[in-house]
Protein backbone atom coordinates (compact mmCIF):
# COMPACT_ATOMS: atom_id res chain seq x y z
CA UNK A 1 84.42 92.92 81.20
CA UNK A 2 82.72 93.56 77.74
CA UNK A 3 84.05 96.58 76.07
CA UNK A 4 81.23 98.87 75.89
CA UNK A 5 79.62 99.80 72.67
CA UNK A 6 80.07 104.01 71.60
CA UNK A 7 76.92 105.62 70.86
CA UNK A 8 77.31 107.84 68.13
CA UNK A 9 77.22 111.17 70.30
CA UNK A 10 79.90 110.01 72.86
CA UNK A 11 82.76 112.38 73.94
CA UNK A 12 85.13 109.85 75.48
CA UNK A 13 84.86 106.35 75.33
CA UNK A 14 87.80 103.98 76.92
CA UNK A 15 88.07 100.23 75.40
CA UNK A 16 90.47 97.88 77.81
CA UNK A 17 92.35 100.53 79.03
CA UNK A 18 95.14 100.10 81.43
CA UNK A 19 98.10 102.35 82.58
CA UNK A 20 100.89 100.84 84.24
CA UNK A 21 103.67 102.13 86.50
CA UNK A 22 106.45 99.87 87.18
CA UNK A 23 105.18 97.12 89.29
CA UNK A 24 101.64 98.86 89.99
CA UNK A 25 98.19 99.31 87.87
CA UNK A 26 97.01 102.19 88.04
CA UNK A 27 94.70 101.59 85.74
CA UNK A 28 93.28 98.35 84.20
CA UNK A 29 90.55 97.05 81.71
CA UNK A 30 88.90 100.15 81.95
CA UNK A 31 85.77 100.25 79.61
CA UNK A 32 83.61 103.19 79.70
CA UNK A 33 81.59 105.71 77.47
CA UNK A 34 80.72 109.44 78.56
CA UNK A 35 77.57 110.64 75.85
CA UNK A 36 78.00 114.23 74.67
CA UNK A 37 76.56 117.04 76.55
CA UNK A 38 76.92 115.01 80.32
CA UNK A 39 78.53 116.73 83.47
CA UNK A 40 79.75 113.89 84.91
CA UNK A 41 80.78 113.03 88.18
CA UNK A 42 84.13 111.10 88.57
CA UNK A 43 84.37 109.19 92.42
CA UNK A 44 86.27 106.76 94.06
CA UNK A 45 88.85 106.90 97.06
CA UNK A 46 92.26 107.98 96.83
CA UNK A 47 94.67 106.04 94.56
CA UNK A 48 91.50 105.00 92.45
CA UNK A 49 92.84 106.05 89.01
CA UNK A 50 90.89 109.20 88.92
CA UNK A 51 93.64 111.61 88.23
CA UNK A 52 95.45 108.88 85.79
CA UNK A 53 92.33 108.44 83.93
CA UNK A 54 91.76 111.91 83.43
CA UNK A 55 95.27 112.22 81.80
CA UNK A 56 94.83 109.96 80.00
CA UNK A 57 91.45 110.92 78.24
CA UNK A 58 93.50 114.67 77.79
CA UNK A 59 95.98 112.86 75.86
CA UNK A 60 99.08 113.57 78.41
CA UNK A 61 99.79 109.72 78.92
CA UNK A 62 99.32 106.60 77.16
CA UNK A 63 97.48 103.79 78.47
CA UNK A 64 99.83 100.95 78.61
CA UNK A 65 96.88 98.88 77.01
CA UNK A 66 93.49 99.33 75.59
CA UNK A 67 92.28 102.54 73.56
CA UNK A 68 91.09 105.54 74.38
CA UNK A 69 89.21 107.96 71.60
CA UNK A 70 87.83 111.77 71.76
CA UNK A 71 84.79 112.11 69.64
CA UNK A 72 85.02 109.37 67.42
CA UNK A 73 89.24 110.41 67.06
CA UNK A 74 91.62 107.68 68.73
CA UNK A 75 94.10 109.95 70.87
CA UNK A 76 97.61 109.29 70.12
CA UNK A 77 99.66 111.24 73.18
CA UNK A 78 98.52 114.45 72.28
CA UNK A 79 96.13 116.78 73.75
CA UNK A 80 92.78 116.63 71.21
CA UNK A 81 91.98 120.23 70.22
CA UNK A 82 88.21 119.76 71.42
CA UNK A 83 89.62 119.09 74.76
CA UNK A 84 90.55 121.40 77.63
CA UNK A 85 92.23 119.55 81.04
CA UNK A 86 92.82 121.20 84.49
CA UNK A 87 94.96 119.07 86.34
CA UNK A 88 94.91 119.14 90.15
CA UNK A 89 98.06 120.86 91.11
CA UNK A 90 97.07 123.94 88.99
CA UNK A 91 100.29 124.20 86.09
CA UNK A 92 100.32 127.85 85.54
CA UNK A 93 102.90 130.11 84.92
CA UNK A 94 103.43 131.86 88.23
CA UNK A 95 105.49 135.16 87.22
CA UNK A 96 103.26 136.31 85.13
CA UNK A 97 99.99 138.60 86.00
CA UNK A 98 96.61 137.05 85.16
CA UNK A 99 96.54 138.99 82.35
CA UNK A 100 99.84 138.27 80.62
CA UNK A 101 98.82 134.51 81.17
CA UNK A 102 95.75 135.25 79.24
CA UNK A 103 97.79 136.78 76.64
CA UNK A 104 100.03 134.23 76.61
CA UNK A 105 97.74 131.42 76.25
CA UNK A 106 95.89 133.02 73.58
CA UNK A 107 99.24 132.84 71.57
CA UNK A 108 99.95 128.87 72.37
CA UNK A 109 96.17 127.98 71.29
CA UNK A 110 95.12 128.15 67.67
CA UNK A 111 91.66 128.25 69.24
CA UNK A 112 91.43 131.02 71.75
CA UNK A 113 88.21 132.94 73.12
CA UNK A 114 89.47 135.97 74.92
CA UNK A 115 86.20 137.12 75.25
CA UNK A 116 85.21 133.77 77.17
CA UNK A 117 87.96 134.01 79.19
CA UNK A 118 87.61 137.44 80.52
CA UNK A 119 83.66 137.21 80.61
CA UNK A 120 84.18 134.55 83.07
CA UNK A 121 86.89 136.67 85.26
CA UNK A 122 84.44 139.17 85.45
CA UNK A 123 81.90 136.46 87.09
CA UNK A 124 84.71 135.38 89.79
CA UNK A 125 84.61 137.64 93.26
CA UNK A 126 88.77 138.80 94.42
CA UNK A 127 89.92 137.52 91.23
CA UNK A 128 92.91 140.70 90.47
CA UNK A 129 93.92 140.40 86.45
CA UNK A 130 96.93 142.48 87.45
CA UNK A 131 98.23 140.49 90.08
CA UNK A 132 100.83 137.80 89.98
CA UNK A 133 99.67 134.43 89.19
CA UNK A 134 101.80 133.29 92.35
CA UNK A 135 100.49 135.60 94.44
CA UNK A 136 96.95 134.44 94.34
CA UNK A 137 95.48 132.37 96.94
CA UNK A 138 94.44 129.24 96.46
CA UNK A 139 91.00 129.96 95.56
CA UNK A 140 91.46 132.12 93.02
CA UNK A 141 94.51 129.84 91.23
CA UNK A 142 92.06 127.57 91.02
CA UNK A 143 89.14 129.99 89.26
CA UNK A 144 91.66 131.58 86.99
CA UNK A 145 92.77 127.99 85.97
CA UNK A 146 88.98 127.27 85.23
CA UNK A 147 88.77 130.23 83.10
CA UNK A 148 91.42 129.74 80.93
CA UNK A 149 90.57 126.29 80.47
CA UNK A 150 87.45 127.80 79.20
CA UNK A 151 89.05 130.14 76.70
CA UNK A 152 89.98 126.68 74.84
CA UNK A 153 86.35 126.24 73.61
CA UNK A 154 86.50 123.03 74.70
CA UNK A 155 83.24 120.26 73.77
CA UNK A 156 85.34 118.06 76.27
CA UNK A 157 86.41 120.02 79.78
CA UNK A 158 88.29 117.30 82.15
CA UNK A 159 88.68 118.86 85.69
CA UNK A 160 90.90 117.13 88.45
CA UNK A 161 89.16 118.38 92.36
CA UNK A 162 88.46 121.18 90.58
CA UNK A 163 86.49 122.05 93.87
CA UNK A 164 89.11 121.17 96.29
CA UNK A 165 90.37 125.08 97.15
CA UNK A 166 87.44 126.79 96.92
CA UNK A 167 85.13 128.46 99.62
CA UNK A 168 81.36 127.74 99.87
CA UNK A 169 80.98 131.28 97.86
CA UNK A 170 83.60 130.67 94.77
CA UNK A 171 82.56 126.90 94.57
CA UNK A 172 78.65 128.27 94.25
CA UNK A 173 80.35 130.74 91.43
CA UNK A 174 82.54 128.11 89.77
CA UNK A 175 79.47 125.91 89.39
CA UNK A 176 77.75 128.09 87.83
CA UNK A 177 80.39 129.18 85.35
CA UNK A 178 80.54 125.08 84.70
CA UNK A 179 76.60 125.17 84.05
CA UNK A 180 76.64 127.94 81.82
CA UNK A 181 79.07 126.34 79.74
CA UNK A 182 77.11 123.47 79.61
CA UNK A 183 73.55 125.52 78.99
CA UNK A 184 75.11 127.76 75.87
CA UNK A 185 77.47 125.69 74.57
CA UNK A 186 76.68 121.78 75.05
CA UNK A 187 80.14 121.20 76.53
CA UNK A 188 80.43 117.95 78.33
CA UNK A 189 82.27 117.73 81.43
CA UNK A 190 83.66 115.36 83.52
CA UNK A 191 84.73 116.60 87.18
CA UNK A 192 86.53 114.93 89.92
CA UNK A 193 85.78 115.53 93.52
CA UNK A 194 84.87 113.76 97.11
CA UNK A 195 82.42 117.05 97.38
CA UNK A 196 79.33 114.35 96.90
CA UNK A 197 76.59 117.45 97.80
CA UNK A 198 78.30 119.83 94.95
CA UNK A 199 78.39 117.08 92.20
CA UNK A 200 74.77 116.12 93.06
CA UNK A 201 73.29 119.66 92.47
CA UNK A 202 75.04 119.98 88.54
CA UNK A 203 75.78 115.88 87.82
CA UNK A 204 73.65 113.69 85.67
CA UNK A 205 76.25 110.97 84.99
CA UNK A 206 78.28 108.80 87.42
CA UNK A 207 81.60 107.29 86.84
CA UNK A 208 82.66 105.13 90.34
CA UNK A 209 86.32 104.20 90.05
CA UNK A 210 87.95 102.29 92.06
CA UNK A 211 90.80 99.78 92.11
CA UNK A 212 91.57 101.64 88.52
CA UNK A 213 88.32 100.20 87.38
CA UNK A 214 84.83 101.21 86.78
CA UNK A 215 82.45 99.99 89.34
CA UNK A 216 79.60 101.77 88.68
CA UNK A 217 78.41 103.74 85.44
CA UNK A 218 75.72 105.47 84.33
CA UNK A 219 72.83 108.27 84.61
CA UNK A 220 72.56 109.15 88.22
CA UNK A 221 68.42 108.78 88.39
CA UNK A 222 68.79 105.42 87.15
CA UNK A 223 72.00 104.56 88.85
CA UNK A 224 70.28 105.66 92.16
CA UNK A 225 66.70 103.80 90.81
CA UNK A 226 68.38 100.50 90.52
CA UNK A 227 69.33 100.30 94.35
CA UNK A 228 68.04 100.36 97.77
CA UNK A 229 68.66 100.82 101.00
CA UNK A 230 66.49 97.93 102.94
CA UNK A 231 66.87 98.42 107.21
CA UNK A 232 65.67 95.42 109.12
CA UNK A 233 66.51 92.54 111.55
CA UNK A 234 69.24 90.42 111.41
CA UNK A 235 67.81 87.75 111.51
CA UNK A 236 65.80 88.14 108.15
CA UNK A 237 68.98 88.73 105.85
CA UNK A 238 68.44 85.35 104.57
CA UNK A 239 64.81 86.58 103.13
CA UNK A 240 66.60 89.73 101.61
CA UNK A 241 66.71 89.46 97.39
CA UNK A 242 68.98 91.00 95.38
CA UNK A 243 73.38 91.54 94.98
CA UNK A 244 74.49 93.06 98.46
CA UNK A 245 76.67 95.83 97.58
CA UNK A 246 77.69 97.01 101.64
CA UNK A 247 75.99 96.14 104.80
CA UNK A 248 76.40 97.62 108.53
CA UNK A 249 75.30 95.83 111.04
CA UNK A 250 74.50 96.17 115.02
CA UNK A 251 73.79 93.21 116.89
CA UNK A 252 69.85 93.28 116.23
CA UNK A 253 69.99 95.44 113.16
CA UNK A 254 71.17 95.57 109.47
CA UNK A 255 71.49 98.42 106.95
CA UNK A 256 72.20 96.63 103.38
CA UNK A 257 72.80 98.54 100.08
CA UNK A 258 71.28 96.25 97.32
CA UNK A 259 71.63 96.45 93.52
CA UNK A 260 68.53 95.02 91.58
CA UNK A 261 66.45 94.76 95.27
CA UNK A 262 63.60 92.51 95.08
CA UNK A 263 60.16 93.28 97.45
CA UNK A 264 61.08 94.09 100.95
CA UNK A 265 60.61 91.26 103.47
CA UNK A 266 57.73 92.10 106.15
CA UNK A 267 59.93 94.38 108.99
CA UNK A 268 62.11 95.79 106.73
CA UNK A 269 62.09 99.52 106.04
CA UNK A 270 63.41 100.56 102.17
CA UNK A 271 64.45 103.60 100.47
CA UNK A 272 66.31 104.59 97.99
CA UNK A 273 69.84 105.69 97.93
CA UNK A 274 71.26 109.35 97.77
CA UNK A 275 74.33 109.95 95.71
CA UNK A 276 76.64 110.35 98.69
CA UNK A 277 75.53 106.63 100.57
CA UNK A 278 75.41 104.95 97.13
CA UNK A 279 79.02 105.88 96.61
CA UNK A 280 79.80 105.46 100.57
CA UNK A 281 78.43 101.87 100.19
CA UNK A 282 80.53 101.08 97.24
CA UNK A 283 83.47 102.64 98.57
CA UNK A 284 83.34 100.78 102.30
CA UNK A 285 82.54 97.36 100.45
CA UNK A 286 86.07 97.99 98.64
CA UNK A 287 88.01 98.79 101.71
CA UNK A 288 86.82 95.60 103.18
CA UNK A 289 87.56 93.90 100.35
CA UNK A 290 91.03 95.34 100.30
CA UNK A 291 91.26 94.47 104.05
CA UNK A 292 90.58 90.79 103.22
CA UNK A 293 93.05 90.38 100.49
CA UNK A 294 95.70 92.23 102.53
CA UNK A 295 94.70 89.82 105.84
CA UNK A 296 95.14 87.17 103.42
CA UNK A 297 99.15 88.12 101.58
CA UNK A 298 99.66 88.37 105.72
CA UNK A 299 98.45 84.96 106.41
CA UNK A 300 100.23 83.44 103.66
CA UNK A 301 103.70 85.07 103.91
CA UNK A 302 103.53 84.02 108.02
CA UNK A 303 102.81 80.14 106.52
CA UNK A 304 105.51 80.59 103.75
CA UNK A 305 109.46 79.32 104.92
CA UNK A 306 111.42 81.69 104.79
CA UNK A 307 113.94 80.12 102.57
CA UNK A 308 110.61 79.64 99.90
CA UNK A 309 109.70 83.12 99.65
């Protein structure tokens, strides 16, 4: 893959990236570029390299290869001060009272808006700032987490299932606390989530990870512009034009996600993509792919002697 050329206004950009764990990639030749001021959604299945790509961009691990840089600023295994991270299992300090973890926050951070932090508690329903961090349910972990994350100032906010907790109400409220951040102070976000719907009503940019490398990237409209969804016999595949991303099929009929789609063939029906079956297509195309090569290692180990392998 071609490393990507940084626009000047880009918050993150990874170059050849890779993270390694022992044996295992979770991460490798990564190349991608968020531009300043995007809330962008982060996708892929499980085991992608969501999580270790976010951690990376923070500056909490190093990539085993490549480079990763913050505003023009290569990171070097530090957090960048720009830059404010909540990682999915919530790392707060669980004895103290949401307001003696504001306090002490305030004191670890040489930039520290109590103000923001405590306008935004003020926005959160059942959020109690005298109440034991530990003793909070899930919910509201997750919103105090978000709003001390904010009290960084951050231009960069990195959020791991940030929506993963929440109920229909508090996600509605944490969205909007996300938006306003964006709307007042230009922050750009990147959020990971399988909550396709949510990310759809406050995402402009999509990242598509999967096998620890970008798939798809780019503004939403024009990811979604540059495929369709084209319904017809089976039959008439062969007169289909264009790169066939996924396709279901019943015996008579096929349902094919194309990238770059010529015309539509007389008896097929096209439209184009929402967010949540352009990523569903990508995603199912990988698990058969994954299928294949696993069908394959089987097939080759039952051919291999024994005394070979």
């Amino acid at each position: 893959m071609t490393p990507l050329t940084a626009p000047a206004t880009a918050s993150l950009v990874a170059t050849a990236v890779g993270k390694r764990y022992r044996g295992r990639w979770a991460v490798r030749d990564c190349d991608l570029t968020v531009p300043e001021g995007k809330v962008v959604a982060l996708v892929g299945p499980n085991g992608a390299g969501k999580s270790t790509l976010l951690r990376m961009a923070a500056g909490l691990v190093r990539p085993t290869t490549g480079e990763l840089s913050v505003f023009g600023a290569p990171l070097r295994g530090r957090i960048h001060p720009d830059v404010s991270f909540l990682a999915q299992n919530r790392p707060l300090y669980r004895d103290l009272t949401v307001r003696e973890l504001e306090r002490l926050c305030a004191a670890m951070n040489d930039r520290w808006s109590s103000e923001r932090v405590h306008e935004v508690l003020r926005l959160l329903a059942g959020v109690d700032q005298d109440a034991k961090v530990g003793t909070l349910s899930a919910g509201a972990l997750t919103q105090v987490a978000i709003a001390m994350a904010l009290g960084r100032l951050p231009r960069l906010l990195l959020l791991d299932e940030p929506l993963s907790d929440l109920d229909p109400l508090a996600r509605d409220e944490t969205l909007r606390i996300i938006m306003t951040e964006v709307a007042d102070r230009g922050t750009t976000v990147v959020m990971s989530s399988h909550l396709l719907t949510d990310l759809r009503e406050v995402c402009d940019h999509l990242l598509l990870v999967d096998d620890g490398r970008v798939q798809v990237a780019g503004d939403i409209d024009e990811v979604l512009a540059g495929h369709r969804i084209l319904t017809g016999p089976v039959a008439g595949e062969s007169d289909v034009e264009g790169t066939l991303v996924s396709a279901t099929r019943t015996r008579r009929q096929a349902t094919l996600l194309l990238r770059g789609a010529g015309p539509a063939p007389h008896g097929w029906a096209e439209a184009e993509p929402d967010l949540e079956s352009l990523v569903m297509g990508y995603l199912r195309a990988s698990r058969e792919r994954r299928l294949m090569r696993r069908g394959t290692a089987e097939r080759a180990n039952r051919t291999t002697p024994a005394g070979t392998r």
